[in-house]
N, C-alpha and C. Protein backbone atom coordinates (compact mmCIF):
# COMPACT_ATOMS: atom_id res chain seq x y z
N UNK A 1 12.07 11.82 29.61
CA UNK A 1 13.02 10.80 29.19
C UNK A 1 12.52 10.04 27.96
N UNK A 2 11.22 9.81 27.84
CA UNK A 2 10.64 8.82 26.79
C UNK A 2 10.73 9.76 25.22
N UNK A 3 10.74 10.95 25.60
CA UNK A 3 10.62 11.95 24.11
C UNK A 3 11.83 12.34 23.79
N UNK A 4 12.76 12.10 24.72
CA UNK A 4 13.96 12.57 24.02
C UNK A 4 15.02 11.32 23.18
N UNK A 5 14.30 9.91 23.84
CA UNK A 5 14.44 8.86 23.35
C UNK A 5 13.74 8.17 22.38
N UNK A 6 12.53 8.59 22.25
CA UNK A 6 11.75 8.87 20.47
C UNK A 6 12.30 9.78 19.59
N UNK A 7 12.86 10.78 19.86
CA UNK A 7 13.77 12.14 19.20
C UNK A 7 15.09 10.81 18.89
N UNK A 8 15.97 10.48 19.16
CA UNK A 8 16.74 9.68 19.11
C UNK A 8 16.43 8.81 18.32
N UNK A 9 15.55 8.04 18.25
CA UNK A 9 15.31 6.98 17.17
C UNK A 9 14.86 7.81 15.76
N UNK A 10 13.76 8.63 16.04
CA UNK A 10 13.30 9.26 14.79
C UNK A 10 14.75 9.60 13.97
N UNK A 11 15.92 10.58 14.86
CA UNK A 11 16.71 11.33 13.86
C UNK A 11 17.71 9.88 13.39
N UNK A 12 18.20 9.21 14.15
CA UNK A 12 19.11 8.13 13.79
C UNK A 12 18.79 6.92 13.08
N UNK A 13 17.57 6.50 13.62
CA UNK A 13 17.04 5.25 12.84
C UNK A 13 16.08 5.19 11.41
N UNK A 14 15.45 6.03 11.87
CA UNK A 14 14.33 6.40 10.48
C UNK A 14 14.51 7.41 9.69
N UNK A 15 15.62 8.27 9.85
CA UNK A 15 15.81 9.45 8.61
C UNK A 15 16.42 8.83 7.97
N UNK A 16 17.63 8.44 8.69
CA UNK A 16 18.39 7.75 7.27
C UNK A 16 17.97 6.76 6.16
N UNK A 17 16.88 5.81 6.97
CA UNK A 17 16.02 5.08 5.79
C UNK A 17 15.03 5.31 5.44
N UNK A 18 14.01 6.67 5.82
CA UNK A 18 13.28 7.18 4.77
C UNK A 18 13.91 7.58 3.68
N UNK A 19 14.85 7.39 3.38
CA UNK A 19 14.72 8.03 1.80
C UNK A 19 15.06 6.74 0.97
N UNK A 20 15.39 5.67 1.84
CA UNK A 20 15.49 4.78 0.82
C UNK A 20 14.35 3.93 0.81
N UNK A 21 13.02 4.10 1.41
CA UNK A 21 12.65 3.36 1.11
C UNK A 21 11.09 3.96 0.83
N UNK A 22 10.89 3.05 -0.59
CA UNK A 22 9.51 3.76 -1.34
C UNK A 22 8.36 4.36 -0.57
N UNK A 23 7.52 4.92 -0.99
CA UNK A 23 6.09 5.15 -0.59
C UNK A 23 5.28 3.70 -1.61
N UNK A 24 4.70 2.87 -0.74
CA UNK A 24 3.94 1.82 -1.11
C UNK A 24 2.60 1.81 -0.27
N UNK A 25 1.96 1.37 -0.82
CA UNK A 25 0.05 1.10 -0.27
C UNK A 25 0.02 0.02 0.06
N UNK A 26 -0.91 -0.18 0.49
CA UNK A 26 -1.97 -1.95 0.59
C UNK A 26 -2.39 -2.16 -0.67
N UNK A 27 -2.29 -3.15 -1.32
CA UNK A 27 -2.57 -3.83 -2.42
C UNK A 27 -1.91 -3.68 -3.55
N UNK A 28 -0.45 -3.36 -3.12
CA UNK A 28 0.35 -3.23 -4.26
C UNK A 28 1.55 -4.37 -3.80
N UNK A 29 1.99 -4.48 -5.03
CA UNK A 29 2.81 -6.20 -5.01
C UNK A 29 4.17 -5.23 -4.44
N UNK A 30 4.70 -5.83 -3.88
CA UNK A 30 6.59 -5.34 -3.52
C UNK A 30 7.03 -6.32 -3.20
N UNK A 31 8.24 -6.10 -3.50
CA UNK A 31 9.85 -7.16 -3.23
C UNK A 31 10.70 -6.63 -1.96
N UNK A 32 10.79 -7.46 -0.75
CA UNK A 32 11.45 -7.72 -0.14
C UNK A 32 12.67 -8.05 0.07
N UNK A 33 13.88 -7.11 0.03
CA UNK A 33 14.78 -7.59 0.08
C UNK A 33 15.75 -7.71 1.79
N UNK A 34 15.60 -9.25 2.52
CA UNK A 34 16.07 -9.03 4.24
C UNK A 34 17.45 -9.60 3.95
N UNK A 35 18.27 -8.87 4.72
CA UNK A 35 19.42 -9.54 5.35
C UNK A 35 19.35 -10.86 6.23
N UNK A 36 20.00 -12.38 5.95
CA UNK A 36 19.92 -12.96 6.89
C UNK A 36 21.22 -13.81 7.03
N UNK A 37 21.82 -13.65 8.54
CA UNK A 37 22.76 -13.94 8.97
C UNK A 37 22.72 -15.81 9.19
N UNK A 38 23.45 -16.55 8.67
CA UNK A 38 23.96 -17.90 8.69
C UNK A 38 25.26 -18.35 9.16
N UNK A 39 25.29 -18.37 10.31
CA UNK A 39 26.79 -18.87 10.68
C UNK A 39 27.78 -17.14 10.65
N UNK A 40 28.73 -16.99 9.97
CA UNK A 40 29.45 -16.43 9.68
C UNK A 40 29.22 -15.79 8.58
N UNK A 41 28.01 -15.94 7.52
CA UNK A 41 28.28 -16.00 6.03
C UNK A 41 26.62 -14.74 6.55
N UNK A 42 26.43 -13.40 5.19
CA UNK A 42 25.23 -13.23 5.33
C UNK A 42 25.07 -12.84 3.98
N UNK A 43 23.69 -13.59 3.35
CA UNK A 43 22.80 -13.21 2.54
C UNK A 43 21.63 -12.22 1.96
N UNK A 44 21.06 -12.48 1.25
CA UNK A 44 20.29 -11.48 1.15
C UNK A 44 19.44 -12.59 0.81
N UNK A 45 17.59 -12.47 1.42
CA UNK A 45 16.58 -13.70 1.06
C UNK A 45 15.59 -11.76 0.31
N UNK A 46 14.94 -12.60 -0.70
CA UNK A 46 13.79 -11.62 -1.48
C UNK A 46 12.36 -12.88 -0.72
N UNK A 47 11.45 -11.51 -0.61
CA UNK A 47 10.07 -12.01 -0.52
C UNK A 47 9.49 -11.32 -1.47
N UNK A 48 8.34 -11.95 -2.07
CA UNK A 48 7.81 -11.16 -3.11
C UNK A 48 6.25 -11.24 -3.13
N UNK A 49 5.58 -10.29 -2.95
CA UNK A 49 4.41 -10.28 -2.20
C UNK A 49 3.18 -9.09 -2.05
N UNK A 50 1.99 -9.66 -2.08
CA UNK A 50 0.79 -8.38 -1.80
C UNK A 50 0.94 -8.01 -0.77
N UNK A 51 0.96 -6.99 -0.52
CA UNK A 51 0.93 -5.91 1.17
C UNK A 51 -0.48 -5.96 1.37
N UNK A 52 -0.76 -6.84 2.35
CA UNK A 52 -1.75 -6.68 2.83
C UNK A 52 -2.23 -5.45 3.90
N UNK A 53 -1.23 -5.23 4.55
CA UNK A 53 -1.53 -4.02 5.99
C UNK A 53 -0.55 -3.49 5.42
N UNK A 54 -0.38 -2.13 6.32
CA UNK A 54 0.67 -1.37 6.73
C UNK A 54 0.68 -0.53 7.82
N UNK A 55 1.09 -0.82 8.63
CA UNK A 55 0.39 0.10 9.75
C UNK A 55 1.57 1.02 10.75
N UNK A 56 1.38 2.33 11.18
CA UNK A 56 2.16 2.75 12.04
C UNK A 56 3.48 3.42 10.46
N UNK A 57 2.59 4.38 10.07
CA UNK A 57 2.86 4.67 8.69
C UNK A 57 4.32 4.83 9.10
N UNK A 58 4.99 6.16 9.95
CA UNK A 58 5.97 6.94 9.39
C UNK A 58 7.15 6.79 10.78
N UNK A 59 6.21 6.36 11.78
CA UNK A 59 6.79 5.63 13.31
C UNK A 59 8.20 4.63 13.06
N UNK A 60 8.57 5.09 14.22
CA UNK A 60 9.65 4.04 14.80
C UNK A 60 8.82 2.79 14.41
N UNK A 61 8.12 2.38 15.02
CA UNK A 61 7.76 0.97 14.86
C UNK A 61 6.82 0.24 13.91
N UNK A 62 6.93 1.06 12.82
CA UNK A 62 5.90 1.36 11.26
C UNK A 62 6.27 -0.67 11.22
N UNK A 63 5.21 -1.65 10.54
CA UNK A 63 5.59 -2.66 10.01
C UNK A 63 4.45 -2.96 8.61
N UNK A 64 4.97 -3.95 7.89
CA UNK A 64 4.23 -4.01 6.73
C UNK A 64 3.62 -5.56 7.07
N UNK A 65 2.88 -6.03 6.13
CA UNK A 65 2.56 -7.70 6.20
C UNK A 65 2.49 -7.97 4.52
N UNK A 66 2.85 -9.27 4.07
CA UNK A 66 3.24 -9.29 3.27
C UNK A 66 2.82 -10.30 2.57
N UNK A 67 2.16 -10.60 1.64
CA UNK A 67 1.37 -12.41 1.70
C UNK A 67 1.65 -12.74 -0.04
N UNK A 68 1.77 -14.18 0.07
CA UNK A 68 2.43 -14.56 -1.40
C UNK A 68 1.90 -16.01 -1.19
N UNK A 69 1.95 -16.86 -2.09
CA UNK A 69 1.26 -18.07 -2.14
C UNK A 69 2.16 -19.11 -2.92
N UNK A 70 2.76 -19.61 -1.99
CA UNK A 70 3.69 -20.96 -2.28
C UNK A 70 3.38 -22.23 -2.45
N UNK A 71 3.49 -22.93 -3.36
CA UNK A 71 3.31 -24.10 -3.60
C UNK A 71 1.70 -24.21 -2.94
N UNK A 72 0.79 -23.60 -3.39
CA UNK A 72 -0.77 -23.42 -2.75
C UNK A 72 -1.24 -23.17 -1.70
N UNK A 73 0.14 -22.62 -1.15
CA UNK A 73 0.40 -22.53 0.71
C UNK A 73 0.20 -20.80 0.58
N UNK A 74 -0.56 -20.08 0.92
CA UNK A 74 -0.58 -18.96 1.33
C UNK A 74 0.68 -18.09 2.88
N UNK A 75 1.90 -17.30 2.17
CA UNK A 75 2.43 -17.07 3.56
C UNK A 75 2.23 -15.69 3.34
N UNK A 76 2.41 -15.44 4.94
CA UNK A 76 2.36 -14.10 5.13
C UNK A 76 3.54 -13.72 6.03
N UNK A 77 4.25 -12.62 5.98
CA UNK A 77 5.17 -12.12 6.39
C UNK A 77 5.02 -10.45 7.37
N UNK A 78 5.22 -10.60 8.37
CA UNK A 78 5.44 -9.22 8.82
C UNK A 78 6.44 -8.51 9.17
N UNK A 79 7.28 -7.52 8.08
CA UNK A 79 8.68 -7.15 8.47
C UNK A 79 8.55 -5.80 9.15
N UNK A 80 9.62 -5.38 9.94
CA UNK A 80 9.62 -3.96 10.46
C UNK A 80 9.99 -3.28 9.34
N UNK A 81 9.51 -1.56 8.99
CA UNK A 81 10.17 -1.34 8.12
C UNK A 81 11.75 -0.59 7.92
N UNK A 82 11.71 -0.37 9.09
CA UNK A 82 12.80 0.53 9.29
C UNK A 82 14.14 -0.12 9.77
N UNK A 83 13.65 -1.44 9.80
CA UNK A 83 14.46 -2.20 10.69
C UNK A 83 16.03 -2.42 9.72
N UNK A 84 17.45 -2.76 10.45
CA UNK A 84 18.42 -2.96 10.05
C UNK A 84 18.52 -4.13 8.87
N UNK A 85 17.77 -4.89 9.27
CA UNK A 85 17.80 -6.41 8.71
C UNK A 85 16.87 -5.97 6.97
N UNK A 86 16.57 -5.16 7.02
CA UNK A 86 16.08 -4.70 5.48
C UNK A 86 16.65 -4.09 4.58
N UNK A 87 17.26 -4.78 3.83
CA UNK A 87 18.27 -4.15 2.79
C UNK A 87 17.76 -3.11 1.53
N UNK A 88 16.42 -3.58 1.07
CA UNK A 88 16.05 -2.72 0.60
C UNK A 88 14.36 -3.26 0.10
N UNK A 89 13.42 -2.31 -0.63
CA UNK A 89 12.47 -2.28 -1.03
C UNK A 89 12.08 -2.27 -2.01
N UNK A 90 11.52 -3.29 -2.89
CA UNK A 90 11.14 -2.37 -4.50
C UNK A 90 9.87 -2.53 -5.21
N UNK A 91 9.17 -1.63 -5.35
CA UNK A 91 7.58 -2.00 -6.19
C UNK A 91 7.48 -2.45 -7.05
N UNK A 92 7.06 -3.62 -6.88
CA UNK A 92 6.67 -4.05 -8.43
C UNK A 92 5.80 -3.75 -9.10
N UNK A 93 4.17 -3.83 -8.67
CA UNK A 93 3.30 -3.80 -9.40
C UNK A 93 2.41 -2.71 -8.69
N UNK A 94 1.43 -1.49 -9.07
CA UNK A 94 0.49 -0.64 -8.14
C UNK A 94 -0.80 -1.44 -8.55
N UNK A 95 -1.48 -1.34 -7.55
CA UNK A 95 -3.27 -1.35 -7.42
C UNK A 95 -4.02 -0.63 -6.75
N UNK A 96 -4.83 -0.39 -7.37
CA UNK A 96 -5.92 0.72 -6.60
C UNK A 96 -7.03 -0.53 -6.19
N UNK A 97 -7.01 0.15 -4.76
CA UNK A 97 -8.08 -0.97 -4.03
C UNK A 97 -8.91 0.38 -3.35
N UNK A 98 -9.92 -0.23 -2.64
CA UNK A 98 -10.97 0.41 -1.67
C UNK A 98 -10.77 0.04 -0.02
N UNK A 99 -9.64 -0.43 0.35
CA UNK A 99 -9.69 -0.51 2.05
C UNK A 99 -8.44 -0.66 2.39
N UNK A 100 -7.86 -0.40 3.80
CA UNK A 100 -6.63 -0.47 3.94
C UNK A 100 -6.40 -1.49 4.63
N UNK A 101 -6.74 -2.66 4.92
CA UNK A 101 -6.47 -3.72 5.69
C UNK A 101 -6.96 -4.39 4.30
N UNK A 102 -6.29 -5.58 3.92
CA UNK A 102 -7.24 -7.01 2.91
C UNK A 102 -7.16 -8.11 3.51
N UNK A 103 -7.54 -8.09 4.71
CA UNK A 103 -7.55 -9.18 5.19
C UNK A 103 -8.60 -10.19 4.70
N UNK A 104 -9.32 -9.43 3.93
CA UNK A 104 -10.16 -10.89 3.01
C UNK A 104 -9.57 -11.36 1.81
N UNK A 105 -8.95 -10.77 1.79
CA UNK A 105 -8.00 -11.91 0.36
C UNK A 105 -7.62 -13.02 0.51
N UNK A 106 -7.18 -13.28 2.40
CA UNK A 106 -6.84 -14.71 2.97
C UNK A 106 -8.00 -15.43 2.21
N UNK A 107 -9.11 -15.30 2.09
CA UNK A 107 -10.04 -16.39 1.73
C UNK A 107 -10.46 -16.20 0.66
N UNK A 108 -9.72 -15.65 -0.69
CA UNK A 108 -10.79 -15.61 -2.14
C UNK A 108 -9.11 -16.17 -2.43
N UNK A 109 -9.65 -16.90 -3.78
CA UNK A 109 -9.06 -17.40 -4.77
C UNK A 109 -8.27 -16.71 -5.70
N UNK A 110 -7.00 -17.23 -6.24
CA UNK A 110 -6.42 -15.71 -7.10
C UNK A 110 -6.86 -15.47 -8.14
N UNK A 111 -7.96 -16.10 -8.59
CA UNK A 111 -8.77 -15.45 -9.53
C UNK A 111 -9.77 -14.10 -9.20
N UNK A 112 -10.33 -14.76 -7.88
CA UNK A 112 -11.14 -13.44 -7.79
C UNK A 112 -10.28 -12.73 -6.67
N UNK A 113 -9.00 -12.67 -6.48
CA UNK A 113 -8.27 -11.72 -6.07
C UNK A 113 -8.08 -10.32 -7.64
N UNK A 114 -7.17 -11.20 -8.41
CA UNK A 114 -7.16 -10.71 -9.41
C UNK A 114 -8.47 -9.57 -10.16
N UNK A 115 -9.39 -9.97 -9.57
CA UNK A 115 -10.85 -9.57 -10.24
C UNK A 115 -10.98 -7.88 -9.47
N UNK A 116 -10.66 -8.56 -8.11
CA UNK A 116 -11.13 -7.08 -6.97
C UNK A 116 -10.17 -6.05 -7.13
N UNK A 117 -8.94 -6.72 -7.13
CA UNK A 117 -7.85 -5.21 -7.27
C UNK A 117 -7.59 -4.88 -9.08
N UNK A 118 -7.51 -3.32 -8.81
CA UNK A 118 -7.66 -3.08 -10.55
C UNK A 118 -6.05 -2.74 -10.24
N UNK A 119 -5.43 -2.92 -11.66
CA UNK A 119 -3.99 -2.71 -11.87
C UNK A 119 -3.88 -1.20 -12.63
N UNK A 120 -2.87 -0.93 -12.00
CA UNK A 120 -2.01 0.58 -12.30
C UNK A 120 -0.84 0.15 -12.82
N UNK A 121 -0.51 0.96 -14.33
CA UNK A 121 0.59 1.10 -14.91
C UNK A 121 1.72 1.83 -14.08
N UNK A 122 3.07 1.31 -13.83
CA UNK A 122 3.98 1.60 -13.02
C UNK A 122 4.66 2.32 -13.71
N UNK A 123 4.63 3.28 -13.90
CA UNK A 123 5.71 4.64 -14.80
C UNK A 123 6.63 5.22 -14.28
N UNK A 124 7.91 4.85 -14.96
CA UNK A 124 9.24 5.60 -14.45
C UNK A 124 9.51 6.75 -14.19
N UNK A 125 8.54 7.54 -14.31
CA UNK A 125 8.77 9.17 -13.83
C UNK A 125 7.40 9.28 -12.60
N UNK A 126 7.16 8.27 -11.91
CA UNK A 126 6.07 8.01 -10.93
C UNK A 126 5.18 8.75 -11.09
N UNK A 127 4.82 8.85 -11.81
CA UNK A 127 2.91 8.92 -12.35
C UNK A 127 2.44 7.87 -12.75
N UNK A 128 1.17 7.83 -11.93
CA UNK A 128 0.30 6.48 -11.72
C UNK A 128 -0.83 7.02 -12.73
N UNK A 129 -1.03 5.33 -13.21
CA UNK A 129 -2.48 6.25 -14.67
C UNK A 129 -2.99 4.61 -14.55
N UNK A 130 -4.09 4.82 -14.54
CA UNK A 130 -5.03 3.43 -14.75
C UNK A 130 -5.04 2.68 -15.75
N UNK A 131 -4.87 1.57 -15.93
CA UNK A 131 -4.49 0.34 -16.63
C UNK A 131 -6.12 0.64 -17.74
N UNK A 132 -5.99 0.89 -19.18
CA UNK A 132 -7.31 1.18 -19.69
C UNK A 132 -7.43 -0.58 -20.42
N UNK A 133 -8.28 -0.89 -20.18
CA UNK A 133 -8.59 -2.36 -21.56
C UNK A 133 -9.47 -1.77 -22.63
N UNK A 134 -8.82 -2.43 -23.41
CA UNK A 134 -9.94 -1.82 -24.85
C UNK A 134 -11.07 -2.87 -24.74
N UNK A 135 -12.07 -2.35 -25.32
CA UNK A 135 -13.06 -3.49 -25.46
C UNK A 135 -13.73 -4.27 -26.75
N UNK A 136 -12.71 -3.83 -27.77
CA UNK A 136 -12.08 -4.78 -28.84
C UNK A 136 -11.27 -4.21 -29.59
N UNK A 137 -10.45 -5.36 -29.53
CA UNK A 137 -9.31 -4.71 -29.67
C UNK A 137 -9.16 -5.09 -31.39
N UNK A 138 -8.17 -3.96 -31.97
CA UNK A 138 -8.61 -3.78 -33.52
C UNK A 138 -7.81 -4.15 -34.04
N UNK A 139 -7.59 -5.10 -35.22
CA UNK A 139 -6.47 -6.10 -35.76
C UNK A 139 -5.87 -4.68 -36.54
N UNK A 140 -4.38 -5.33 -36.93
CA UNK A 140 -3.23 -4.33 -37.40
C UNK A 140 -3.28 -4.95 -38.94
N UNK A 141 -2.96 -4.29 -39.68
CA UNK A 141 -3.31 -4.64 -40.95
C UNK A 141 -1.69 -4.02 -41.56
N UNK A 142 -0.94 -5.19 -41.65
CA UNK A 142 0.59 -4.86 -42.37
C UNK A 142 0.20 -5.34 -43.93
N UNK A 143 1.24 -4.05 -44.75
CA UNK A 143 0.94 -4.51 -46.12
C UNK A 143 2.38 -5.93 -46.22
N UNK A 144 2.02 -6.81 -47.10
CA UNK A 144 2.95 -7.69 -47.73
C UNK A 144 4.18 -7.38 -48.39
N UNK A 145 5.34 -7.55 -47.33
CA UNK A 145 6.43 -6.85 -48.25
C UNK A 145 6.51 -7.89 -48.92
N UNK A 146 7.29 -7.17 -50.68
CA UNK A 146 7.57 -7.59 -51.58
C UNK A 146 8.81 -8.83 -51.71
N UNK A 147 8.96 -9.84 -51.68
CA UNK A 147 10.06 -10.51 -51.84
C UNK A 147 11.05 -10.19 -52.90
N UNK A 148 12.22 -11.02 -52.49
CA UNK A 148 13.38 -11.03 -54.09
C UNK A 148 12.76 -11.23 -55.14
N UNK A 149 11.63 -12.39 -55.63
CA UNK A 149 11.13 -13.04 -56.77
C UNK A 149 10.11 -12.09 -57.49
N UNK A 150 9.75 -11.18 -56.67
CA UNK A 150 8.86 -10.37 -57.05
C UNK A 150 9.15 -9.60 -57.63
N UNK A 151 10.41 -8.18 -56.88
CA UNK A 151 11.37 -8.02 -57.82
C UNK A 151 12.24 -8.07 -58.91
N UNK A 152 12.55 -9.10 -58.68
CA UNK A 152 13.31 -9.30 -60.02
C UNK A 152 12.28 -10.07 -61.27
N UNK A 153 11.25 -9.96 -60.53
CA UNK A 153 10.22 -10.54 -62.03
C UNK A 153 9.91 -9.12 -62.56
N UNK A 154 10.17 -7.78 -62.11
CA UNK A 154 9.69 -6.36 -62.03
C UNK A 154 10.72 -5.97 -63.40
N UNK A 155 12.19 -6.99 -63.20
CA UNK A 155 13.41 -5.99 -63.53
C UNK A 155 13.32 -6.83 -65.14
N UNK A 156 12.57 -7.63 -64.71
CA UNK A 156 13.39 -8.98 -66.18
C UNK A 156 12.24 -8.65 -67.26
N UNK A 157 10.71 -8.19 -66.92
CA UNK A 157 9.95 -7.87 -67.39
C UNK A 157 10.52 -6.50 -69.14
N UNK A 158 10.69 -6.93 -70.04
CA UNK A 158 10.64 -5.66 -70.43
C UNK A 158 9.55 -4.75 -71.11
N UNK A 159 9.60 -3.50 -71.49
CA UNK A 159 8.76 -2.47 -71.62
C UNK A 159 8.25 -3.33 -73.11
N UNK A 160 6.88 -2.15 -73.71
CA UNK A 160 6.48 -2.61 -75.12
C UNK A 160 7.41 -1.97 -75.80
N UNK A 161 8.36 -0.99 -75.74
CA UNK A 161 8.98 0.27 -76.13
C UNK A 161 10.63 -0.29 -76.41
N UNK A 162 10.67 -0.87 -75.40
CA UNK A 162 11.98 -1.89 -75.98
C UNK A 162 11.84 -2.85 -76.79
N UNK A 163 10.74 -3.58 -76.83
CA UNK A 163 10.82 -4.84 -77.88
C UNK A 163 10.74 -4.34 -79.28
N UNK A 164 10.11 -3.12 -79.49
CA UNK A 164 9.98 -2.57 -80.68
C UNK A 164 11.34 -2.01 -80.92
């Protein structure tokens, strides 16, 4: 009885929204987009946020956690992913980190958050390529376009060949 009622959720609940919803990691920023019902009226609320966990990857009961820092208030969020109330998903930013839980980020500063996770360029044909920094970076050297005055001091000028 219990497997044919996991068979049931897998084909009805989670096929239809695997495809809408990304492949994302731990330590990459995503946008939250939940349905939330008010009275009669329903909205859509965005969270926008580091994935800290993800756990119960591809399961019925897969959930993400989600942490963002408000007004110096650190929140964290844990949504189901598959769940109805999720309208949709979208990556914002990739990082390549070294662990799949960050539960120590709760306690570093977003400076040295910033420091630990390295940033990945997000490319529209999803190839991921590492964010390169130059390590000096080399000034651009534009020539001086010519103004009107310059010109026409060019045109008014005449030859030795005419004055003679």
């Amino acid at each position: 009885m219990k497997i044919q009622a996991y068979n049931w959720i897998k084909n009805f609940v989670i096929a239809p929204k695997a495809d809408k919803i990304p492949d994302f990691r731990s330590g990459w920023t995503i946008r939250v987009h939940q349905k939330i019902q008010e009275g009669s009226k329903t909205r859509i609320q965005v969270f926008e946020g580091l994935v800290i966990k993800r756990s119960h990857n591809k399961e019925a009961g897969a959930t993400m956690t989600v942490r963002k820092i408000t007004n110096g208030v650190g929140v964290e969020r844990t949504f189901p992913i598959y769940s109805p109330i999720i309208d949709k998903i979208e990556v914002v930013k990739k990082a390549k980190i070294r662990r799949a839980k960050l539960y120590y980020i709760r306690e570093k500063s977003a400076k040295e958050t910033r420091r630990k996770i390295r940033n990945i360029n997000v490319d529209t044909r999803n190839e991921v390529k590492v964010a390169e920094t130059p390590s000096t970076p080399e000034p651009e050297i534009k020539p001086e376009p010519e103004t009107k005055v310059q010109e026409s001091a060019k045109e008014e000028v005449p030859s030795q060949e005419e004055k003679n």
